[in-house]
C-alpha atoms as a PDB file:
ATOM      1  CA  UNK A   1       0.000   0.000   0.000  1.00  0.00           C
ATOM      2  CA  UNK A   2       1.455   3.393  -0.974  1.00  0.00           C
ATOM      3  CA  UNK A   3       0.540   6.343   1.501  1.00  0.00           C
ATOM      4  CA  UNK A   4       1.562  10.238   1.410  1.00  0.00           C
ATOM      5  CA  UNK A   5       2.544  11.319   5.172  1.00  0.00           C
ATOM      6  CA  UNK A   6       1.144  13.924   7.407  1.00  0.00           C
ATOM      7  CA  UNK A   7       2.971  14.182  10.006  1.00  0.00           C
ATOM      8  CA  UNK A   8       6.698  13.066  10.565  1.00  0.00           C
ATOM      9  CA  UNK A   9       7.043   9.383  11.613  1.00  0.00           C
ATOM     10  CA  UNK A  10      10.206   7.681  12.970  1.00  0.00           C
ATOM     11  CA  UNK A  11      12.014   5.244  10.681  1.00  0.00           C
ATOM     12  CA  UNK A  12       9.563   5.545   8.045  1.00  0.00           C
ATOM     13  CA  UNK A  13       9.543   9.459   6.849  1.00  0.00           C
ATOM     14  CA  UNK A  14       8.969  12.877   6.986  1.00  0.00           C
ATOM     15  CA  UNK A  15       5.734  14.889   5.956  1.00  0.00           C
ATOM     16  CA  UNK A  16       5.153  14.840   2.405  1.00  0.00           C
ATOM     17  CA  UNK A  17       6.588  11.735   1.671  1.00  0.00           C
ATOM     18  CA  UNK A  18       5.578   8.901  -0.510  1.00  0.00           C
ATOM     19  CA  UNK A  19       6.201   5.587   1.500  1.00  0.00           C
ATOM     20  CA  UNK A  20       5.130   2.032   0.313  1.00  0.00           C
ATOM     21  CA  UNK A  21       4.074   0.241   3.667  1.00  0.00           C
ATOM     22  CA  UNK A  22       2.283  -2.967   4.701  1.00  0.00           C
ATOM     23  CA  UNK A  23      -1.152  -3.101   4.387  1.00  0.00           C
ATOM     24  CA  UNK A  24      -1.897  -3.076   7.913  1.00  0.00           C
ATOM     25  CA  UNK A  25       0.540  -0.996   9.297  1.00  0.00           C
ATOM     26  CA  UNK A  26      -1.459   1.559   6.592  1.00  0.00           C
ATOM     27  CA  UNK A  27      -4.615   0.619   7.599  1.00  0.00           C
ATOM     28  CA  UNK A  28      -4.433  -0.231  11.153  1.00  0.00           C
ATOM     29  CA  UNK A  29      -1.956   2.859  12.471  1.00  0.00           C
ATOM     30  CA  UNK A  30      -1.720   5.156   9.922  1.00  0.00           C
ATOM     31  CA  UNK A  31      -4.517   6.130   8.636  1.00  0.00           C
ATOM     32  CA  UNK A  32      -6.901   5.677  11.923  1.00  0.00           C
ATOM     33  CA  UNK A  33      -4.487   8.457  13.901  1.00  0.00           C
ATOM     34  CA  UNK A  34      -4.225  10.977  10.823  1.00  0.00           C
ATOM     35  CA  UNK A  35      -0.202  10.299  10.118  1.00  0.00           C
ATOM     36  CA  UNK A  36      -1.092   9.779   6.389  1.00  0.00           C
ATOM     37  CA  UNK A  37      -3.311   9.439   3.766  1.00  0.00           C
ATOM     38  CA  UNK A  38      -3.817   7.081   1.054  1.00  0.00           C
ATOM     39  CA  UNK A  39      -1.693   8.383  -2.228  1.00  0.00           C
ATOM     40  CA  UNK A  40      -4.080   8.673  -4.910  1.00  0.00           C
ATOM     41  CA  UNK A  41      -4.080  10.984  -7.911  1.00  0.00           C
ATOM     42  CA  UNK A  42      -5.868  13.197  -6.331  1.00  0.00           C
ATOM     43  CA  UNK A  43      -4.350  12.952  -2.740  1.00  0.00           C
ATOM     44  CA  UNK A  44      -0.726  13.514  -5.042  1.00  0.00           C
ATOM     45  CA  UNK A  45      -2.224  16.461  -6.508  1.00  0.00           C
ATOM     46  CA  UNK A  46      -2.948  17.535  -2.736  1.00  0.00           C
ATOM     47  CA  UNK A  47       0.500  16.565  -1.556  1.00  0.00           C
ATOM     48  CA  UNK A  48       2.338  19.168  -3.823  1.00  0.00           C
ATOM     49  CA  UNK A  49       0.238  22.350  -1.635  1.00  0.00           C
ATOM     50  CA  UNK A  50       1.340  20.243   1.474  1.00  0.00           C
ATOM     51  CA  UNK A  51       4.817  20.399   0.154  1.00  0.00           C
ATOM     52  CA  UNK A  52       4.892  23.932   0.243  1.00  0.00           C
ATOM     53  CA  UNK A  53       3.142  24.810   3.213  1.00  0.00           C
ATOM     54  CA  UNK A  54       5.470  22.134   5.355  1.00  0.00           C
ATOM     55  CA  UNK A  55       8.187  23.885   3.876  1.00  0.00           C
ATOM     56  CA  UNK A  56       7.314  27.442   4.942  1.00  0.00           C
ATOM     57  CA  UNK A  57       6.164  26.139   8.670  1.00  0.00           C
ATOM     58  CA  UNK A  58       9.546  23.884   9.243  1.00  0.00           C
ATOM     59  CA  UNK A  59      11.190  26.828   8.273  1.00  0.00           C
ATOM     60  CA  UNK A  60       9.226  28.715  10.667  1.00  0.00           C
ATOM     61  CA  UNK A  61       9.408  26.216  13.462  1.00  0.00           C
ATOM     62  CA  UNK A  62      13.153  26.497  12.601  1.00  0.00           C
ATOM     63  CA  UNK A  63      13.851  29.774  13.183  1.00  0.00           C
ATOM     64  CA  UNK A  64      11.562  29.723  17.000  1.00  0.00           C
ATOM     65  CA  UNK A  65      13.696  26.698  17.592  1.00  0.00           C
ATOM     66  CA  UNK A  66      16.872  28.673  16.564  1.00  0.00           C
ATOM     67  CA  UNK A  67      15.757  31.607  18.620  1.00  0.00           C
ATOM     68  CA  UNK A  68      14.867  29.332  22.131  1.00  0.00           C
ATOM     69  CA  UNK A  69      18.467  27.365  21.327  1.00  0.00           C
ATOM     70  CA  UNK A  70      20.230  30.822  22.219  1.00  0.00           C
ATOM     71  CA  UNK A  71      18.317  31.635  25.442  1.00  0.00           C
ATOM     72  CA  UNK A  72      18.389  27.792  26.528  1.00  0.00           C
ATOM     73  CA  UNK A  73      22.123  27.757  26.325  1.00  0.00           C
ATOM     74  CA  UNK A  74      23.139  29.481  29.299  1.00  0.00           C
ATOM     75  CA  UNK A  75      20.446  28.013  31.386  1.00  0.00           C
ATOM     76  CA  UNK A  76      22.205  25.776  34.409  1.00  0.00           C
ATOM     77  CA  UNK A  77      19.503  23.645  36.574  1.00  0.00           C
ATOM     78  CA  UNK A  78      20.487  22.048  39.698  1.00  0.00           C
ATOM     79  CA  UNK A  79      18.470  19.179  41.537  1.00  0.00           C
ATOM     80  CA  UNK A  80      19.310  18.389  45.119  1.00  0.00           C
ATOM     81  CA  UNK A  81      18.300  15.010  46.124  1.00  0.00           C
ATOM     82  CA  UNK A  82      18.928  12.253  48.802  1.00  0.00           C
ATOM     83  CA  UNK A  83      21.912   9.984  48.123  1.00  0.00           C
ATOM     84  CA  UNK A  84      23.805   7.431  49.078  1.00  0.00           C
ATOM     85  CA  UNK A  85      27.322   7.424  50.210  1.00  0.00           C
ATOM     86  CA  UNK A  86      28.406   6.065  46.987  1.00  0.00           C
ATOM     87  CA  UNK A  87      26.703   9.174  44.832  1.00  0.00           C
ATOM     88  CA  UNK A  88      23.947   7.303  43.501  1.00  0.00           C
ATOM     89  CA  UNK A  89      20.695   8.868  44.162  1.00  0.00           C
ATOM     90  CA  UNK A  90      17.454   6.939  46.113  1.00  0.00           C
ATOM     91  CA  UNK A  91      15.518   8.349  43.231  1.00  0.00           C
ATOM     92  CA  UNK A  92      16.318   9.708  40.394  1.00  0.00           C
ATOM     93  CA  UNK A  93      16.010  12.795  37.809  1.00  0.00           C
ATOM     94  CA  UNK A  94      13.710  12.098  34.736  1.00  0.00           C
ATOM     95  CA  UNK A  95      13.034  14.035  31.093  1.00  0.00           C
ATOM     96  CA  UNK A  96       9.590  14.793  33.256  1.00  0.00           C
ATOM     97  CA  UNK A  97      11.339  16.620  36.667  1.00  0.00           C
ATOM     98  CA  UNK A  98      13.816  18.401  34.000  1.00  0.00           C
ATOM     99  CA  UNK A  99      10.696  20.028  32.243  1.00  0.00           C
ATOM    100  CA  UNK A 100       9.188  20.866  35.111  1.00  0.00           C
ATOM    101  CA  UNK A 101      12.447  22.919  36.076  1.00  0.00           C
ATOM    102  CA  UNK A 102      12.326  24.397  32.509  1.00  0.00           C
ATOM    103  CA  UNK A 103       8.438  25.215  33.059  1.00  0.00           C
ATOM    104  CA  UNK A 104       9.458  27.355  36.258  1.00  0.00           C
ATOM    105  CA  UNK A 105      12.483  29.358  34.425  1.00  0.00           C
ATOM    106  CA  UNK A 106       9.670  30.185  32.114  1.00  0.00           C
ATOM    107  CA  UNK A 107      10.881  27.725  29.266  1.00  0.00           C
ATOM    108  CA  UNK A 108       7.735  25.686  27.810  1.00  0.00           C
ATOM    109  CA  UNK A 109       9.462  22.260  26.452  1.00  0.00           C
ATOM    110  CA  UNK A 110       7.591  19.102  26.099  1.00  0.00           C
ATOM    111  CA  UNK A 111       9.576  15.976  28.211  1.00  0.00           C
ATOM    112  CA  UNK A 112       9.504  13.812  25.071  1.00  0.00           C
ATOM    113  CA  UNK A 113      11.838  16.369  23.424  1.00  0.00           C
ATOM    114  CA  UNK A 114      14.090  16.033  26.567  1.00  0.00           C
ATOM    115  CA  UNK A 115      16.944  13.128  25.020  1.00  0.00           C
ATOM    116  CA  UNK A 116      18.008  11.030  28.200  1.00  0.00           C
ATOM    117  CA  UNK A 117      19.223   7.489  27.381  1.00  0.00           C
ATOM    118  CA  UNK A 118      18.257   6.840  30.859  1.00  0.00           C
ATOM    119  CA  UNK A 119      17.599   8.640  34.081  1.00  0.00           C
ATOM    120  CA  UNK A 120      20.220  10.525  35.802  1.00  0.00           C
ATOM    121  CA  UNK A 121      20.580   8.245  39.067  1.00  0.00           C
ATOM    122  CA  UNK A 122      24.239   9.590  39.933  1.00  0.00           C
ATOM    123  CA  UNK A 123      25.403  12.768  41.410  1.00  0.00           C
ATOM    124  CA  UNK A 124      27.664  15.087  39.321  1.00  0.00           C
ATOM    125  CA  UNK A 125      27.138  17.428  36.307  1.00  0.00           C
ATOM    126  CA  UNK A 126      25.371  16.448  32.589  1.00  0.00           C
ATOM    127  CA  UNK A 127      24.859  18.160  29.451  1.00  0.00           C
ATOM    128  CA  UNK A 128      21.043  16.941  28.484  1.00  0.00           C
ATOM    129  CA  UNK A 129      20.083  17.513  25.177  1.00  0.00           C
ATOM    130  CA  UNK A 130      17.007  18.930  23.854  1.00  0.00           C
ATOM    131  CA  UNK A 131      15.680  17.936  20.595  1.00  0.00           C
ATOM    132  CA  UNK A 132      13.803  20.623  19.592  1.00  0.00           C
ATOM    133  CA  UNK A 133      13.298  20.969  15.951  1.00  0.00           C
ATOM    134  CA  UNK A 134      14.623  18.051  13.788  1.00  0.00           C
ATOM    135  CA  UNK A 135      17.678  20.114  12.738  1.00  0.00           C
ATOM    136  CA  UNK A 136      17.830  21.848  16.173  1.00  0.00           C
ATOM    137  CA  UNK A 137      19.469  20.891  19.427  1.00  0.00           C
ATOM    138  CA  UNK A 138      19.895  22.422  22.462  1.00  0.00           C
ATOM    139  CA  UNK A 139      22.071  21.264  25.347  1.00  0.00           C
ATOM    140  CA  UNK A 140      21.498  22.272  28.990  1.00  0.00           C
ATOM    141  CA  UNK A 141      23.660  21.622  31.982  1.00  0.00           C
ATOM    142  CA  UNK A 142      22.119  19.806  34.312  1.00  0.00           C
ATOM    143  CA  UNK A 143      23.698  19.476  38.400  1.00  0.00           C
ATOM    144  CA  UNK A 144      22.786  16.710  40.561  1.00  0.00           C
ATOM    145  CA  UNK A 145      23.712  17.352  44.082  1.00  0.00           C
ATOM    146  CA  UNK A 146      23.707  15.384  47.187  1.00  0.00           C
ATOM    147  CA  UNK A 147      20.394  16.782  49.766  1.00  0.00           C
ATOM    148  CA  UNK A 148      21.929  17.347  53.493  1.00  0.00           C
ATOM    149  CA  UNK A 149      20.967  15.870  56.316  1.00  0.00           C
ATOM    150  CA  UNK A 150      19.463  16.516  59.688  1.00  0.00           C
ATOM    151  CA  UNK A 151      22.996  13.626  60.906  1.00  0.00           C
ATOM    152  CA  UNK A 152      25.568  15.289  58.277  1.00  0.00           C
ATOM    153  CA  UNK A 153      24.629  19.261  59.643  1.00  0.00           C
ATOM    154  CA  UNK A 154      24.790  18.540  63.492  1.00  0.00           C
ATOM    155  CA  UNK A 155      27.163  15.410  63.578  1.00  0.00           C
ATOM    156  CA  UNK A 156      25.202  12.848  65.513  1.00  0.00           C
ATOM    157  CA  UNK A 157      23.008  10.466  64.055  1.00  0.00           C
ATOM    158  CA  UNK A 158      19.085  11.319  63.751  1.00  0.00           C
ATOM    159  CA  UNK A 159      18.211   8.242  66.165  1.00  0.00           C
ATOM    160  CA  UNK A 160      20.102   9.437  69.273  1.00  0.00           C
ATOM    161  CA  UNK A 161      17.174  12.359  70.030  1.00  0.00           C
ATOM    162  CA  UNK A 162      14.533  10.239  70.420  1.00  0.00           C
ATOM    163  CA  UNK A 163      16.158   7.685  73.020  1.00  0.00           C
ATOM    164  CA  UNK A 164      16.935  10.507  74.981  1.00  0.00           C
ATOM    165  CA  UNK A 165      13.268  12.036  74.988  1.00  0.00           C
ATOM    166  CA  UNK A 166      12.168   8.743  75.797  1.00  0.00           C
ATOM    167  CA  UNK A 167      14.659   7.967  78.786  1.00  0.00           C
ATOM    168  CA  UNK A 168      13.823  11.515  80.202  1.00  0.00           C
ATOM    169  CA  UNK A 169      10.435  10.296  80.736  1.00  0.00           C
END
């Protein structure tokens, strides 16, 4: 089955494109969620306008991207969390806590565009990259730093309180 694409779709093509796919795949994913259209003579007739109106909006989307690349450059977050005396953190920092920091620094980027292999689950500095156009990348540092504790601030271990309250008694 031969289909013109909508939208962009990963490992098969980008908008415009004419793509010979599996039946099913065509009918079953494609076409139900509006990533493509059957390519007919008159859908290729169609396509051509598409062309040229995807053209002029990448470009567009381009340029904002372009344009939030040099103000997302110099941007440095910093997460504090509880560790482990090894540096590895109980939790860890996601694509989804990394937005939300964006969010408050009054940067709106969707998590999905936020490239991490994996969590960050280690104290220490990263460069995260942010895929925001498909020509476009911006990288942000990103600091992971150890949260202190109530034992670590006074010395003494957090337990040694309580007995005391209680033996008072």
């Amino acid at each position: 089955m031969e289909v013109i694409l909508k939208e962009d779709v990963v490992n098969l093509g980008i908008r415009g494109d004419v793509v010979k796919v599996a039946d099913g795949y065509g009918r079953n994913f494609l076409l139900p969620r509006k990533l493509a259209m059957q390519a007919t003579l008159a859908n290729k007739a169609v396509i051509d306008q598409m062309k040229h109106a995807a053209a002029r909006r990448s470009a567009t989307e381009k340029a904002q991207a372009e344009e939030l690349v040099t103000k997302l450059e110099p941007v440095a977050l910093s997460f504090t969390r509880k560790s482990g005396e090894a540096g590895h953190l109980f939790g860890s920092v996601t694509s989804s806590d990394i937005a939300a920091e964006l969010e408050t620094k009054g940067f709106a980027v969707d998590r999905r565009k936020i490239q991490l292999a994996e969590p960050l689950k280690s104290l220490g500095d990263f460069t995260v990259a942010i895929k925001l156009h498909r020509e476009v990348t911006a990288h942000v540092k990103v600091t992971v730093l150890a949260e202190a504790t109530a034992e670590a601030a006074t010395g003494a271990p957090a337990a040694e309180p309580a007995s005391e309250a209680v033996a008072a008694e």
